[in-house]
N, C-alpha and C. Protein backbone atom coordinates (compact mmCIF):
# COMPACT_ATOMS: atom_id res chain seq x y z
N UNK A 1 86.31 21.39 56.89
CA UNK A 1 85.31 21.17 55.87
C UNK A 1 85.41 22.26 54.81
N UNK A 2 84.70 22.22 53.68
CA UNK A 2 84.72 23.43 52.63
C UNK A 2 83.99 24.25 52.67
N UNK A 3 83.99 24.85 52.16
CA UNK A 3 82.64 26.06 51.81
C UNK A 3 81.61 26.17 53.03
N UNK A 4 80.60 25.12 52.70
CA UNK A 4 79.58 24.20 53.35
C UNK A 4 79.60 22.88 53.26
N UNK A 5 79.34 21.98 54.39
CA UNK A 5 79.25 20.71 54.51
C UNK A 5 78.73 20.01 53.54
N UNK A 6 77.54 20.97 52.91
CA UNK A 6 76.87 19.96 51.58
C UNK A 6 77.79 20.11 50.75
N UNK A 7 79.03 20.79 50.13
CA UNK A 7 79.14 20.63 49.15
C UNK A 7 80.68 19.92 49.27
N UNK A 8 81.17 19.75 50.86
CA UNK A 8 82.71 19.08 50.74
C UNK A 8 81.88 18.03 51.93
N UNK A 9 82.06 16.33 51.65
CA UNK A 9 81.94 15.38 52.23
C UNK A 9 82.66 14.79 53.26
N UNK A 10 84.33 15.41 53.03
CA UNK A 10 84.99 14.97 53.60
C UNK A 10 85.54 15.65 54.62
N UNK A 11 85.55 14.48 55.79
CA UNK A 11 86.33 15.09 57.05
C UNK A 11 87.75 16.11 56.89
N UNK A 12 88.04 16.35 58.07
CA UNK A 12 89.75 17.60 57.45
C UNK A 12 90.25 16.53 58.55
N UNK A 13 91.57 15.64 57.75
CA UNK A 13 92.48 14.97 58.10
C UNK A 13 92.97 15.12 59.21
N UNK A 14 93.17 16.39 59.73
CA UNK A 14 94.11 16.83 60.36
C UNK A 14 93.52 17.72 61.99
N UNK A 15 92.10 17.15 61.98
CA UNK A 15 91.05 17.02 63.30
C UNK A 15 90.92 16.06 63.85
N UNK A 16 90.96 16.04 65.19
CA UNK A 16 90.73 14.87 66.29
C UNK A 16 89.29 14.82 66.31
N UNK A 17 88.78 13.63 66.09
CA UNK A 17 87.54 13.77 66.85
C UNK A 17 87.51 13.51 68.09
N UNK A 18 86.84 14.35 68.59
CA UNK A 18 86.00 15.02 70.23
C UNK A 18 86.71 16.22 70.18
N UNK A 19 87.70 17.10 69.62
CA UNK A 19 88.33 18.29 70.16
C UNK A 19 87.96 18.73 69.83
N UNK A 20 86.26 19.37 69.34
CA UNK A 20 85.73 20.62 69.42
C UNK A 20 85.99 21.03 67.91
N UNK A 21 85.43 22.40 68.02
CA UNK A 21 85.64 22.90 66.29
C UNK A 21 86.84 23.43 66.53
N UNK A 22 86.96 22.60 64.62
CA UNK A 22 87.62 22.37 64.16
C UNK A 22 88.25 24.06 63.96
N UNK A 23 87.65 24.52 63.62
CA UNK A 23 88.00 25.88 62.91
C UNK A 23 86.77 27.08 63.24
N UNK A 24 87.19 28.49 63.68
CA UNK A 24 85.99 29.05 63.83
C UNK A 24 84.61 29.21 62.96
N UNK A 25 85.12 28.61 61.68
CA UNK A 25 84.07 29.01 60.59
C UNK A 25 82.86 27.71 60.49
N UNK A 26 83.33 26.36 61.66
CA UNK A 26 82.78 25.29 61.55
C UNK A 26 81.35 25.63 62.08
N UNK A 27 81.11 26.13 62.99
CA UNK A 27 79.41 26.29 63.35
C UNK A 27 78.75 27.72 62.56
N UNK A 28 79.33 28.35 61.90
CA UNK A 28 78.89 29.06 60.50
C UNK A 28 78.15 28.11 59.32
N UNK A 29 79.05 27.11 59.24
CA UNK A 29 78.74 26.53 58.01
C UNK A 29 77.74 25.37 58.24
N UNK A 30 77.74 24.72 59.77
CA UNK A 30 76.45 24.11 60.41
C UNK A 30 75.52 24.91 60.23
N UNK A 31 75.35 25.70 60.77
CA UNK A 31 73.65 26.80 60.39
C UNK A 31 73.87 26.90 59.20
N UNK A 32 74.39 27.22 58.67
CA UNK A 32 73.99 27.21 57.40
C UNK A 32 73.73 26.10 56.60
N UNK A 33 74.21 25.11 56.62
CA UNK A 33 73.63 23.51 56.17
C UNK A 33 72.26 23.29 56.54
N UNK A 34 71.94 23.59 57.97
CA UNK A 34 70.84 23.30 58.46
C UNK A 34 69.68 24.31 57.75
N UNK A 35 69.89 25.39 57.74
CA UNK A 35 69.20 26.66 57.27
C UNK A 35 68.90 26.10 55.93
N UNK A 36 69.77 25.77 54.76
CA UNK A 36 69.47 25.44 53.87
C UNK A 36 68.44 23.96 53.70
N UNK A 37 68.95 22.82 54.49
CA UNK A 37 67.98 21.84 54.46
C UNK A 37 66.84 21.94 54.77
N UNK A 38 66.34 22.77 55.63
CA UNK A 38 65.04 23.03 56.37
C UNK A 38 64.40 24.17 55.45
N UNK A 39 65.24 24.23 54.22
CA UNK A 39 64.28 25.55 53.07
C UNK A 39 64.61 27.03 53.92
N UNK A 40 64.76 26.94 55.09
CA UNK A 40 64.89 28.90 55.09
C UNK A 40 65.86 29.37 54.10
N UNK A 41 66.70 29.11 53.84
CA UNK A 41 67.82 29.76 52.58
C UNK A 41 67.81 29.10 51.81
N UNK A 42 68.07 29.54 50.44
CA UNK A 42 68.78 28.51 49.11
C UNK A 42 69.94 28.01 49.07
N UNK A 43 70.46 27.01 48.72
CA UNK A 43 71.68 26.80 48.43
C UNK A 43 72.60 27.97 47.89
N UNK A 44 72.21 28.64 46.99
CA UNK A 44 72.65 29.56 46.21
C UNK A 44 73.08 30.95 47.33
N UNK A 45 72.11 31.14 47.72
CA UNK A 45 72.26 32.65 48.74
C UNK A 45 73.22 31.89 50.23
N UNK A 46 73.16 30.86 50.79
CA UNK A 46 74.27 30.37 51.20
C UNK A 46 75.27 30.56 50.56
N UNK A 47 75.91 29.91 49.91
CA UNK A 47 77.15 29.87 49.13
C UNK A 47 77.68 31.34 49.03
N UNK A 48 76.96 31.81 48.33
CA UNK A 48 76.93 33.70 48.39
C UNK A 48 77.32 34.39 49.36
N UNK A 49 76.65 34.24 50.49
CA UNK A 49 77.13 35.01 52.11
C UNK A 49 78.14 34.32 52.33
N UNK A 50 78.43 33.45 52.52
CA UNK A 50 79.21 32.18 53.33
C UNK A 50 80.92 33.13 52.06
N UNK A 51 81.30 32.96 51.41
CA UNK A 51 82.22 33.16 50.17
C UNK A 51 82.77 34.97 50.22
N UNK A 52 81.36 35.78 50.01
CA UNK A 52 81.41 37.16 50.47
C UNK A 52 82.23 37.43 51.91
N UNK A 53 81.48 36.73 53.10
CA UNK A 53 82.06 37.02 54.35
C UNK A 53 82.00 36.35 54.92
N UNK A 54 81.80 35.54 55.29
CA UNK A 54 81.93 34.01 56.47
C UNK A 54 81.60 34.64 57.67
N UNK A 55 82.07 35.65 58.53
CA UNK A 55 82.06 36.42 59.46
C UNK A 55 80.05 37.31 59.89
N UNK A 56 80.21 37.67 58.83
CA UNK A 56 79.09 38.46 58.47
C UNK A 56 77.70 37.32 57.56
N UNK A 57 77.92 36.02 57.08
CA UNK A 57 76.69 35.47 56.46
C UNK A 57 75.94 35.21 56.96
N UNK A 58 75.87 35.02 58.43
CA UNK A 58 74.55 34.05 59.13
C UNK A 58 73.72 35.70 59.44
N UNK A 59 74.27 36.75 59.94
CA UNK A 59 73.69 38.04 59.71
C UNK A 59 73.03 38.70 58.77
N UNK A 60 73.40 38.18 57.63
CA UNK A 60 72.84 38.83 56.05
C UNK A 60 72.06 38.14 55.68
N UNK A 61 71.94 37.02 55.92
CA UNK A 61 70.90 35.65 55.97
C UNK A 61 69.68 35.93 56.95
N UNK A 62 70.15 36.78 58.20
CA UNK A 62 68.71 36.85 58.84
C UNK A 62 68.80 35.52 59.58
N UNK A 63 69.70 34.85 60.15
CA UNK A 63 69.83 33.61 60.47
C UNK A 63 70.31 33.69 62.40
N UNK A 64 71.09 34.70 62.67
CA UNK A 64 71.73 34.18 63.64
C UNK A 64 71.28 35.66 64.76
């Protein structure tokens, strides 16, 4: 997926579905979709952490 799920729609070609994540950054960018839909974060300050550090955003967010 991209960035965040809200902003790339499309599946990654090149994933099975049922084999698990896809990539380590895939349940990063779930909380953070979710975080953002449910109003705890902005879109904006997502995008921001997530871009800065992927590793480090759900931490700087106060999220995880």
């Amino acid at each position: 997926m991209g960035i965040l799920t809200i902003l790339a729609n499309g599946a990654d070609p090149g994933h099975k579905k049922g084999a698990g994540v896809n990539n380590k950054k895939d349940p990063v960018e779930t909380k953070l979709h979710t975080a953002v839909c449910a109003g705890q974060v902005t879109l904006a300050a997502a995008q921001r952490a997530i871009v800065t550090d992927w590793t480090t955003a759900l931490t700087t967010l106060h999220l995880s």
